[in-house]
N, C-alpha and C. Protein backbone atom coordinates (compact mmCIF):
# COMPACT_ATOMS: atom_id res chain seq x y z
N UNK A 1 128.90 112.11 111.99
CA UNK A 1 130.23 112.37 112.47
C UNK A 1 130.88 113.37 111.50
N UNK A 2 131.69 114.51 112.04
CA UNK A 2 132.03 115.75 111.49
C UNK A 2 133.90 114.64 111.40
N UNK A 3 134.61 114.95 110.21
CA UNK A 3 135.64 114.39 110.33
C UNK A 3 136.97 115.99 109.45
N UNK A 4 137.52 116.23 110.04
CA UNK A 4 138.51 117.25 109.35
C UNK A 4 139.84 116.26 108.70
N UNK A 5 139.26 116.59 107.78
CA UNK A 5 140.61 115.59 106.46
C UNK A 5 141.67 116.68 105.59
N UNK A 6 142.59 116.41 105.46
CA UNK A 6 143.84 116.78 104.73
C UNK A 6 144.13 117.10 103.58
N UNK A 7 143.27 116.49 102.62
CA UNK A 7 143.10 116.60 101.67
C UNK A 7 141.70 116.98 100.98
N UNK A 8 140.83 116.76 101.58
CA UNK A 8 138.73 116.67 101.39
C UNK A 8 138.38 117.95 102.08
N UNK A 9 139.48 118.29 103.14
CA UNK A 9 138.45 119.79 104.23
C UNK A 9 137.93 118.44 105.04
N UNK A 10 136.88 119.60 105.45
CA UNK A 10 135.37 119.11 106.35
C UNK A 10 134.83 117.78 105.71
N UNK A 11 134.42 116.95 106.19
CA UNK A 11 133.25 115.98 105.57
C UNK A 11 132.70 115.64 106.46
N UNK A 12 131.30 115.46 106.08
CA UNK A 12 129.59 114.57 107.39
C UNK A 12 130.17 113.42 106.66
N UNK A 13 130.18 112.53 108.05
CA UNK A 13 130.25 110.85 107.17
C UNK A 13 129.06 110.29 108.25
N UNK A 14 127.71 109.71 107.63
CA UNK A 14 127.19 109.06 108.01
C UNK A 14 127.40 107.77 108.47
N UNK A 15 126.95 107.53 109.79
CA UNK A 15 127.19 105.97 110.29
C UNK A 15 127.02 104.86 109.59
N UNK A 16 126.04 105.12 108.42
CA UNK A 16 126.20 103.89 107.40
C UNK A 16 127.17 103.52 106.43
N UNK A 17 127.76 104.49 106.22
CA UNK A 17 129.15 104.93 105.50
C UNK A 17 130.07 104.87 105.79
N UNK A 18 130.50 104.78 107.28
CA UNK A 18 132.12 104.02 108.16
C UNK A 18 132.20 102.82 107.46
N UNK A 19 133.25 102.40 107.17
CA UNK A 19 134.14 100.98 106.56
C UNK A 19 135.02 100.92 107.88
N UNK A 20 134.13 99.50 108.86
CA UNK A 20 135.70 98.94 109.19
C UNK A 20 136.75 98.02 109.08
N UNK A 21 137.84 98.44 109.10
CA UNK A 21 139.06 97.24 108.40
C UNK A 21 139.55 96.81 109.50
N UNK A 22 139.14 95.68 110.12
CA UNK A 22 139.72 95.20 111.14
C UNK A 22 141.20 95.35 111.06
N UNK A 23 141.71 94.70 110.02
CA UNK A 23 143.42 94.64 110.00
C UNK A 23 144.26 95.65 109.53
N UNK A 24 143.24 96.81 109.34
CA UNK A 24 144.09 97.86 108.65
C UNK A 24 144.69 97.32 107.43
N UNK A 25 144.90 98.51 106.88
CA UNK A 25 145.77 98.64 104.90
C UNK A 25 146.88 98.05 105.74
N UNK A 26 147.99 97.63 104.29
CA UNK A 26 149.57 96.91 104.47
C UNK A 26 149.67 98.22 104.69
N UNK A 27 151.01 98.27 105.84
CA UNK A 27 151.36 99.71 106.19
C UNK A 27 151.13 100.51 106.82
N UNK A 28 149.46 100.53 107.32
CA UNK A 28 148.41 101.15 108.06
C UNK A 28 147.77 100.62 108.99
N UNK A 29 148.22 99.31 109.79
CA UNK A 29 147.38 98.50 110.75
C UNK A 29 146.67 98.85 111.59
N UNK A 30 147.51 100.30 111.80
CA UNK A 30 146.79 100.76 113.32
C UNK A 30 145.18 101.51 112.85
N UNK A 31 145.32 101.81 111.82
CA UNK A 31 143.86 102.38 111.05
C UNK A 31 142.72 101.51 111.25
N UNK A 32 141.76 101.38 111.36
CA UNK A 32 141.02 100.76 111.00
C UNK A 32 139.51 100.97 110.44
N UNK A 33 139.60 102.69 110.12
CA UNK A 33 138.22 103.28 110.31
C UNK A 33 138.03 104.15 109.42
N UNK A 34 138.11 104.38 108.58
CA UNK A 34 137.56 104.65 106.90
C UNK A 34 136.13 104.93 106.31
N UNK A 35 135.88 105.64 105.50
CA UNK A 35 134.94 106.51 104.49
C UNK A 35 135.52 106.04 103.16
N UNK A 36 134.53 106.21 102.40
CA UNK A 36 135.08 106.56 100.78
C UNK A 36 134.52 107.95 99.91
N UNK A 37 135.49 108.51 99.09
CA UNK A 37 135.45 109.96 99.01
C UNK A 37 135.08 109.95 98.01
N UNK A 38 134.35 110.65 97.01
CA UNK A 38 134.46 110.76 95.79
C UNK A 38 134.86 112.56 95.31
N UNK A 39 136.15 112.73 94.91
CA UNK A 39 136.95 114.19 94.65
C UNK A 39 136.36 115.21 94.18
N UNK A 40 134.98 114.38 92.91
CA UNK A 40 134.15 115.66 92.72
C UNK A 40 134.74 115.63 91.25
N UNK A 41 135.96 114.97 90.63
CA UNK A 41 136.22 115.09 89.38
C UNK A 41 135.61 113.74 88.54
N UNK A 42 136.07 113.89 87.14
CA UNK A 42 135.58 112.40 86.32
C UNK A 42 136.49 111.65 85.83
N UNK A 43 137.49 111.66 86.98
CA UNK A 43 138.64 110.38 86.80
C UNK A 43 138.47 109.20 87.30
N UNK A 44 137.20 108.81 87.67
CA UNK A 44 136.64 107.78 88.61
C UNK A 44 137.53 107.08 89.15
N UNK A 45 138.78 107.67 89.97
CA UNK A 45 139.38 107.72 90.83
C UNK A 45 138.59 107.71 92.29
N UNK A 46 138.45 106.55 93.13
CA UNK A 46 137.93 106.95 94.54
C UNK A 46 138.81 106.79 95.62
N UNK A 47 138.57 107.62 96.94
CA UNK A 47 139.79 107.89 97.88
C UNK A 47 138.91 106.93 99.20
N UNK A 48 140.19 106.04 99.94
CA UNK A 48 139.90 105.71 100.24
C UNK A 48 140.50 106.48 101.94
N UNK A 49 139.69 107.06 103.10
CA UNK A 49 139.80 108.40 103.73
C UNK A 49 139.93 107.84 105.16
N UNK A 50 140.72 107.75 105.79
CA UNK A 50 141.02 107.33 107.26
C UNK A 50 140.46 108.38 108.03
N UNK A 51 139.37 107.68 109.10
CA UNK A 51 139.01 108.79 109.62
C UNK A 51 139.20 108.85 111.12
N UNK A 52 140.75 108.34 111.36
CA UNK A 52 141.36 108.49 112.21
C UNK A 52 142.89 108.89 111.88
N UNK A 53 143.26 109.42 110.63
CA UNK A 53 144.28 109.97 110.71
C UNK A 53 144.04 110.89 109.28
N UNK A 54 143.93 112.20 109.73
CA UNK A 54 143.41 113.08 108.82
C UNK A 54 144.42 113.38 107.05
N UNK A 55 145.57 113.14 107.35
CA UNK A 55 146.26 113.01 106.28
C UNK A 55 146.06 111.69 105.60
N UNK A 56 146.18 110.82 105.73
CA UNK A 56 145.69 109.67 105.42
C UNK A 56 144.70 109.15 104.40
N UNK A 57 145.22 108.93 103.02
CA UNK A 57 143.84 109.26 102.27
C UNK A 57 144.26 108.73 100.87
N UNK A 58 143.95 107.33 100.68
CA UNK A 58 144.62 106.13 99.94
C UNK A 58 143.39 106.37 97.91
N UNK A 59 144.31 106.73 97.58
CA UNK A 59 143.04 106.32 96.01
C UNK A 59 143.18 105.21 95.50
N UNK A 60 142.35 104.83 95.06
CA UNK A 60 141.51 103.46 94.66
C UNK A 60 140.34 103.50 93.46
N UNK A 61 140.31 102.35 92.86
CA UNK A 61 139.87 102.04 91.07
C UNK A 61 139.27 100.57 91.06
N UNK A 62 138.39 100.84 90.95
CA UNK A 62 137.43 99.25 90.12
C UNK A 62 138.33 98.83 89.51
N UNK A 63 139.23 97.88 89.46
CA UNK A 63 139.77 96.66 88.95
C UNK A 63 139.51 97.33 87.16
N UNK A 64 138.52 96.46 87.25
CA UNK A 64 137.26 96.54 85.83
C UNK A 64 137.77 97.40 84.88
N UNK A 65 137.57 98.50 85.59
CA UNK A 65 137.85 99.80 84.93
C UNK A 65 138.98 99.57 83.81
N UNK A 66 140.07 98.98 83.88
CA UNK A 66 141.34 98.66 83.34
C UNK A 66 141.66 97.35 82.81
N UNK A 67 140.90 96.27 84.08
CA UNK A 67 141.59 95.07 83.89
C UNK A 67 139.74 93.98 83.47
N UNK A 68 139.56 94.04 82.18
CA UNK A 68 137.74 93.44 82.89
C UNK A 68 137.98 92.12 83.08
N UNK A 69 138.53 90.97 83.20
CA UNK A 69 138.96 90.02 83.57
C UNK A 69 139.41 89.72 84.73
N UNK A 70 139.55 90.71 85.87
CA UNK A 70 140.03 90.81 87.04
C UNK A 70 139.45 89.86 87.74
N UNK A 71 139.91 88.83 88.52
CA UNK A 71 139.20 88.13 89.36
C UNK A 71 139.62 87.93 90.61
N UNK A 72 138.84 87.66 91.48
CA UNK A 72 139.61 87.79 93.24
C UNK A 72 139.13 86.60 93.73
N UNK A 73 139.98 85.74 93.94
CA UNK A 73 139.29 84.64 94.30
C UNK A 73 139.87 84.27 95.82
N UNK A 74 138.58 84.17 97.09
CA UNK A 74 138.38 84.52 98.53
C UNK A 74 138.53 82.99 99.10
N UNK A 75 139.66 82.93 100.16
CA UNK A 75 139.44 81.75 100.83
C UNK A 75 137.92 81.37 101.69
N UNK A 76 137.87 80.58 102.28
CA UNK A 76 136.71 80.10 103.11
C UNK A 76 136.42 80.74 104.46
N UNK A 77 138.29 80.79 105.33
CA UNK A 77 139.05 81.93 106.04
C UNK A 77 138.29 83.69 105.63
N UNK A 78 138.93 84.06 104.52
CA UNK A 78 138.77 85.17 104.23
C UNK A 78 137.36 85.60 104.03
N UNK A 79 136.28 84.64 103.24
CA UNK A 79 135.12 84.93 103.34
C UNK A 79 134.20 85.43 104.86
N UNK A 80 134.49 84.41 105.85
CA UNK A 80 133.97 83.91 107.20
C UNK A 80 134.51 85.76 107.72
N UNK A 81 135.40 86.45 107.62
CA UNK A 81 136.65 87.19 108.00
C UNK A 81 135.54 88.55 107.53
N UNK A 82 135.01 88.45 106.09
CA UNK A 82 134.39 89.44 105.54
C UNK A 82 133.00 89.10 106.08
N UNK A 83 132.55 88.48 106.54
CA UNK A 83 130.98 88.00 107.00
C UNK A 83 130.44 88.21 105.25
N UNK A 84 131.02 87.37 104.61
CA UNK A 84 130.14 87.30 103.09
C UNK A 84 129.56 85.78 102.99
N UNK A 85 128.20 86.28 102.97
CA UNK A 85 127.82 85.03 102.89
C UNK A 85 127.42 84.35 101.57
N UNK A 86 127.34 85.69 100.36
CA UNK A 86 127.02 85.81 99.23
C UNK A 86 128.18 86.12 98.74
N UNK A 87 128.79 86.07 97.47
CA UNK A 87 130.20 86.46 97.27
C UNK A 87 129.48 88.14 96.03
N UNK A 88 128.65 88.07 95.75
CA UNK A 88 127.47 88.89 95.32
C UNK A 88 126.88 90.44 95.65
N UNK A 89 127.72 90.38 96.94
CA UNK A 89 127.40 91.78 98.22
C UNK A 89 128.72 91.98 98.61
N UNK A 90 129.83 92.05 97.97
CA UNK A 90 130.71 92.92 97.54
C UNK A 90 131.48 93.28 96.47
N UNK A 91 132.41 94.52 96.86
CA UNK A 91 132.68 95.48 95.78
C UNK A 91 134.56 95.17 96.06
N UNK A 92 135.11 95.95 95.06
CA UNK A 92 136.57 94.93 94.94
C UNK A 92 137.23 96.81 94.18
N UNK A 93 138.09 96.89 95.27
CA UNK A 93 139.04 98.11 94.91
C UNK A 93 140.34 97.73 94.59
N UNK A 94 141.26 98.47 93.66
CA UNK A 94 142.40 98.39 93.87
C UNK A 94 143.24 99.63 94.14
N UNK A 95 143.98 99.51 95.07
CA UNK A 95 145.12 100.72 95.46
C UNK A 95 145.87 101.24 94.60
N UNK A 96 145.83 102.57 94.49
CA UNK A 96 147.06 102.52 93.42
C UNK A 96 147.97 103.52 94.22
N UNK A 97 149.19 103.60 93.60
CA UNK A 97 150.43 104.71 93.58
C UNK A 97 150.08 105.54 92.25
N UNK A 98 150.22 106.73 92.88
CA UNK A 98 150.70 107.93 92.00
C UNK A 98 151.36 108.55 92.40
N UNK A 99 152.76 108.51 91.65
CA UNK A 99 153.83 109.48 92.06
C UNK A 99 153.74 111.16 90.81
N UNK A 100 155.18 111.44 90.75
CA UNK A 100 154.35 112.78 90.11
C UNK A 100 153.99 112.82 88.83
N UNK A 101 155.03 111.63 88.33
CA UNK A 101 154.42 111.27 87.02
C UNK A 101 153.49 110.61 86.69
N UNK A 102 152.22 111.31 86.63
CA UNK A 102 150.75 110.58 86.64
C UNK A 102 150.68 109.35 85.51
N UNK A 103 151.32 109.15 84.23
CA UNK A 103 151.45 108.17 83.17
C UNK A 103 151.85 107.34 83.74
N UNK A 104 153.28 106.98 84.66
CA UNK A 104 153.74 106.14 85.64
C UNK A 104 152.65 105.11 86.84
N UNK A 105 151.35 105.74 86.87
CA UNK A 105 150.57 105.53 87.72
C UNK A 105 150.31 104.03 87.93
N UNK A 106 149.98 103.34 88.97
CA UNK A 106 150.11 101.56 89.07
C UNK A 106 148.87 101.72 89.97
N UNK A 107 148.54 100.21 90.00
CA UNK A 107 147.53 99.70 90.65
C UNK A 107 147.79 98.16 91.07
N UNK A 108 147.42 98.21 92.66
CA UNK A 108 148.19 97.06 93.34
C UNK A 108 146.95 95.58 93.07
N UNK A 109 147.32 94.62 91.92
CA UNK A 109 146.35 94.08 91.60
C UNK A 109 146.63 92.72 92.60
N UNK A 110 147.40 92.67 93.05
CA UNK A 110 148.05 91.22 94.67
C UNK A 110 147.32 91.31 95.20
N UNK A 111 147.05 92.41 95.90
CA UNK A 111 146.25 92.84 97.51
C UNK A 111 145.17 93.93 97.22
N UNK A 112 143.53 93.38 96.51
CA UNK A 112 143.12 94.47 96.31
C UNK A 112 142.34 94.74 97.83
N UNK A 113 141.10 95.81 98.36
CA UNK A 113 140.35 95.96 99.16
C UNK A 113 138.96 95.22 98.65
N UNK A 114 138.90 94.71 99.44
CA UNK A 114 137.70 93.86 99.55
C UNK A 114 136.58 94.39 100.27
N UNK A 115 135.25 94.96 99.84
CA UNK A 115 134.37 95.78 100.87
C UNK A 115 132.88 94.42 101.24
N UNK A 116 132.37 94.07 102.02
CA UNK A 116 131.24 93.59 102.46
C UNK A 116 130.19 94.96 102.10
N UNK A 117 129.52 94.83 101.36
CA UNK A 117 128.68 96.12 101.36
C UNK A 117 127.39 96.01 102.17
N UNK A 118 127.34 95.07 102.67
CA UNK A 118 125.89 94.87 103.54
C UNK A 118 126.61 95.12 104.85
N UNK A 119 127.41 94.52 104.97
CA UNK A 119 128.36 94.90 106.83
C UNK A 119 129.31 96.11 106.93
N UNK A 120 129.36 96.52 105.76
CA UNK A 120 130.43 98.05 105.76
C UNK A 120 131.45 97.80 106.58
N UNK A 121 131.70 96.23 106.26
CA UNK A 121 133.69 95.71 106.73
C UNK A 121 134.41 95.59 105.27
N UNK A 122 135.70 95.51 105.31
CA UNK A 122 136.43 95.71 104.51
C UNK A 122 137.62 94.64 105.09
N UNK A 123 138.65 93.97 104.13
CA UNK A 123 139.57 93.22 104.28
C UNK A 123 140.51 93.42 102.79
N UNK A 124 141.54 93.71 103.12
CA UNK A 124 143.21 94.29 102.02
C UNK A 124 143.33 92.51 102.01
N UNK A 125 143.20 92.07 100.87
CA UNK A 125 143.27 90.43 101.08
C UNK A 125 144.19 90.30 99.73
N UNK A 126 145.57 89.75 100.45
CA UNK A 126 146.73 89.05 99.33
C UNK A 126 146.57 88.13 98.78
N UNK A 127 146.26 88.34 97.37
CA UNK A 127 145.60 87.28 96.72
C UNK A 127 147.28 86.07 96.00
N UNK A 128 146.55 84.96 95.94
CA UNK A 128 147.84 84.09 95.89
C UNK A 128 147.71 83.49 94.32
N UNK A 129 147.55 84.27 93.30
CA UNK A 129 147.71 84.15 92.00
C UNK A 129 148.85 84.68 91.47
N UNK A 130 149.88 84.40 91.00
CA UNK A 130 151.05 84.55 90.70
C UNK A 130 150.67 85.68 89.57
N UNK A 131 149.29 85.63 88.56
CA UNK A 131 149.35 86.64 87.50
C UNK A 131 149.28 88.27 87.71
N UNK A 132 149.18 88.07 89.13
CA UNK A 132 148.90 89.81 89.77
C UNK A 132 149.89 90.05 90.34
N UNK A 133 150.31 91.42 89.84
CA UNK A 133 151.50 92.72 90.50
C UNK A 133 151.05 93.37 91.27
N UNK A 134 151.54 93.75 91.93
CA UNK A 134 151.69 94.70 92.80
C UNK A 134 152.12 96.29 92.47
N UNK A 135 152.36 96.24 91.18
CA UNK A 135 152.64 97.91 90.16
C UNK A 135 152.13 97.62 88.65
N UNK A 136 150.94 97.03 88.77
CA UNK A 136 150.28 97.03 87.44
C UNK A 136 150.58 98.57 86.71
N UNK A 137 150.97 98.73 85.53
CA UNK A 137 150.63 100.17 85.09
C UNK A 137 149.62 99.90 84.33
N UNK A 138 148.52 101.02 84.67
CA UNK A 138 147.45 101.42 83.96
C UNK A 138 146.51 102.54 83.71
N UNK A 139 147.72 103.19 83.28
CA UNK A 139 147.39 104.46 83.21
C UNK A 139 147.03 105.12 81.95
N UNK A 140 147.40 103.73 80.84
CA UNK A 140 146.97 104.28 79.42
C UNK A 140 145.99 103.15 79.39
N UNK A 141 144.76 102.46 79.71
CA UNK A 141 143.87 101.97 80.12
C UNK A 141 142.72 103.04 80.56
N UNK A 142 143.13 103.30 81.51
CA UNK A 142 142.77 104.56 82.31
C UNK A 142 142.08 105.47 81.79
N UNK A 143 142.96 106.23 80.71
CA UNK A 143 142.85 107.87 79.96
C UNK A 143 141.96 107.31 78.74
N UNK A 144 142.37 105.55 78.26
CA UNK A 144 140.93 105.15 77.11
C UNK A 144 140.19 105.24 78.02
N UNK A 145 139.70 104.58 78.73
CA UNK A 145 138.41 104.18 79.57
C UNK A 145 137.58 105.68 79.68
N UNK A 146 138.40 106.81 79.74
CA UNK A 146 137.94 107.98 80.44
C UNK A 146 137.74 108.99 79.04
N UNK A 147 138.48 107.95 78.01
CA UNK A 147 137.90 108.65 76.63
C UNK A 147 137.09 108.52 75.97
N UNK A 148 136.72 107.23 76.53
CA UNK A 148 135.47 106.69 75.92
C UNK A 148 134.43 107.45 76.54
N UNK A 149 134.61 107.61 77.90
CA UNK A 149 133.04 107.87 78.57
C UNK A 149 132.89 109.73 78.35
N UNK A 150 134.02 110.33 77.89
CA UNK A 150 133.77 111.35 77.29
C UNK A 150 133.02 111.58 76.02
N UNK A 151 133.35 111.11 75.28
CA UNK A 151 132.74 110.71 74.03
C UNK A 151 131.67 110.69 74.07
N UNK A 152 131.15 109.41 74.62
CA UNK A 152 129.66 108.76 75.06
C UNK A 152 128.58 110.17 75.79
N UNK A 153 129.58 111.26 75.98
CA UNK A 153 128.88 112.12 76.63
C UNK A 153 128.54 113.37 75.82
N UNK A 154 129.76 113.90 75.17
CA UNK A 154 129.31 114.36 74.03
C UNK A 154 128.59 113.89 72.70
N UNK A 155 128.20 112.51 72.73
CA UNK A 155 126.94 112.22 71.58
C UNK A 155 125.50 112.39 72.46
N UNK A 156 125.14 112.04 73.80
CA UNK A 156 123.98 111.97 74.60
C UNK A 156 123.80 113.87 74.77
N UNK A 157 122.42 113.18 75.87
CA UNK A 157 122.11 114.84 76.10
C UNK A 157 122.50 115.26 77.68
N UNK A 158 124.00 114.65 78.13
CA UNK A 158 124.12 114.81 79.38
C UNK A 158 125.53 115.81 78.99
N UNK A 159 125.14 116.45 78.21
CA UNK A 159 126.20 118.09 78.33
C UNK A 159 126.00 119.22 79.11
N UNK A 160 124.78 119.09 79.46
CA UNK A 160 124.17 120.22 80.53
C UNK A 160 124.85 119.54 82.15
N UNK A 161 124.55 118.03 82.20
CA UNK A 161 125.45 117.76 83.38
C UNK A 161 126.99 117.57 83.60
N UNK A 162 127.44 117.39 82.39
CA UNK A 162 129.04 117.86 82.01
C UNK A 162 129.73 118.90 82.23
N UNK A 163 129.05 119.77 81.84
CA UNK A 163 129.60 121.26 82.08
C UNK A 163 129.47 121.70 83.91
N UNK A 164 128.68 121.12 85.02
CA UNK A 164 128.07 121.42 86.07
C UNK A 164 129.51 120.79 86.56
N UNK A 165 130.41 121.50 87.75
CA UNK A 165 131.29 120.87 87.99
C UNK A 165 130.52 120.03 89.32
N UNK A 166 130.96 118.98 90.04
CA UNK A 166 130.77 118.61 90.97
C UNK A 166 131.65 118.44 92.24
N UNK A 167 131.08 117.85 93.55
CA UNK A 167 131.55 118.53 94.47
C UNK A 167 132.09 117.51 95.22
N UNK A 168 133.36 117.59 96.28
CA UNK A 168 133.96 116.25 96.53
C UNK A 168 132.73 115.78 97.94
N UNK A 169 132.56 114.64 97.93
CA UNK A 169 131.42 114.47 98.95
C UNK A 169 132.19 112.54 99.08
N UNK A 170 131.26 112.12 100.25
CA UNK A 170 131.35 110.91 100.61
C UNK A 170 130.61 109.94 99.90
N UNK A 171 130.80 109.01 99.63
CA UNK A 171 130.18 107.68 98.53
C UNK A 171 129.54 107.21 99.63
N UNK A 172 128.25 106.88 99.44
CA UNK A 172 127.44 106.27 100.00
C UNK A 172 127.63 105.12 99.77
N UNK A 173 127.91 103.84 100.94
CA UNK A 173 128.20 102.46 100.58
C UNK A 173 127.13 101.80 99.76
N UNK A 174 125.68 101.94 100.21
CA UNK A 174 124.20 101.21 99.89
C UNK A 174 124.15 102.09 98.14
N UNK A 175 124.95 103.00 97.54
CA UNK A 175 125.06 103.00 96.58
C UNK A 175 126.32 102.28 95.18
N UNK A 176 127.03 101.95 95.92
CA UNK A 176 128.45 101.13 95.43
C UNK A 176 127.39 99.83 95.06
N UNK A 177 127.39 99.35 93.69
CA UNK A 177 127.40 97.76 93.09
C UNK A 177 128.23 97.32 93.11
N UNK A 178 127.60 95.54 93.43
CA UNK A 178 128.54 94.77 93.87
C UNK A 178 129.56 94.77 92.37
N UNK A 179 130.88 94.38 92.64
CA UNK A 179 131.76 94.24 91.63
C UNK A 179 131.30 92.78 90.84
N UNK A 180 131.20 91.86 91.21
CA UNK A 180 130.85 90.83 90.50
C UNK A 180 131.94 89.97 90.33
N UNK A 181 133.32 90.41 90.87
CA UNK A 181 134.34 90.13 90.35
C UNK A 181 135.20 88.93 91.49
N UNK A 182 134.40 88.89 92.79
CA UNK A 182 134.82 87.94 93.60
C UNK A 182 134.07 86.20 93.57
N UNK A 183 135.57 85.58 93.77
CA UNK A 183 135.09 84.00 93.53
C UNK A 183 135.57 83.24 95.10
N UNK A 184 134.63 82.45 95.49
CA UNK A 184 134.91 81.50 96.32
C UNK A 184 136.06 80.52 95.54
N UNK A 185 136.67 80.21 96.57
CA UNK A 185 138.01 79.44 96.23
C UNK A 185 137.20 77.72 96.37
N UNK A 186 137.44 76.86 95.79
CA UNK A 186 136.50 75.83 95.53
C UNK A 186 137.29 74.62 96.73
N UNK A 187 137.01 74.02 97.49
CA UNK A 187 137.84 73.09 98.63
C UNK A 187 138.32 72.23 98.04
């Protein structure tokens, strides 16, 4: 499928690579039919790309990345909802806002995206832990995390792939690891 996006241009999104969100993002219900982008830069920033409304085009962050303690813990409801039968075979996004002041930047840690990576369904699931915001800032998290893996790059011998810019393309789901970070809620 040829999809014309708003922000990406052109993109091929392979049929294994559609995410559907039955309930649509908060805000976005009527959506339900999504890709994931990767921009081509090393802010490991990923976009999450409606491919039914070409402007439409949500970024999103491994939890991890910022928070490594992050935990999502899935009703019995919500599991059945994700067809997870393993809590093991999915991956755990969080939304963020960026307004223009990129330091300002948040990440919605309430309601992250929940992906099934074996069923390429997805569920925005409001998690009912009082310790999660909804405008986490973590944006000086972020710029360490992204200083470190600079670093780590200038001591290795991956400077020849450093310097190679790369190109914004679609994330292959069957390549996304599971996050590790989802828990069955115990009865």
């Amino acid at each position: 499928m040829v999809v014309q996006t708003g922000r990406f241009g052109r993109l091929e999104v392979a049929e294994s690579d559609l995410i559907s969100i039955p309930g649509g993002i908060l805000g976005f219900p009527e959506y339900t039919k999504f890709c994931l982008v990767d921009p081509g830069d090393d802010v490991l920033i990923v976009w999450l790309q409606s491919l039914e409304n070409a402007e439409l085009a949500i970024p999103m962050l491994e939890p991890k990345i910022f928070k490594p303690d992050y935990t999502v813990r899935l009703s019995a409801a919500e599991l059945r909802e994700l067809k997870l039968d393993n809590v093991n075979q999915s991956a755990v996004f969080t939304l963020l806002t960026i307004g223009d002041d990129i330091t300002l930047m948040s990440a919605n840690l309430k309601a992250p995206l929940v992906i099934n990576l074996r069923e390429n369904i997805a569920r925005q699931v409001v998690l009912q832990e009082n310790e999660y915001t909804i405008k986490h800032p973590m944006f000086k998290e972020l710029r360490t995390h992204l200083m470190t893996i600079a670093a780590q790059r200038r001591g290795s011998s991956a400077k020849d792939e450093e310097s190679a810019p790369r190109e914004s393309g679609i994330i292959s789901i069957a390549s996304i690891p599971p996050s590790l970070t989802v828990k069955a809620l115990q009865a």
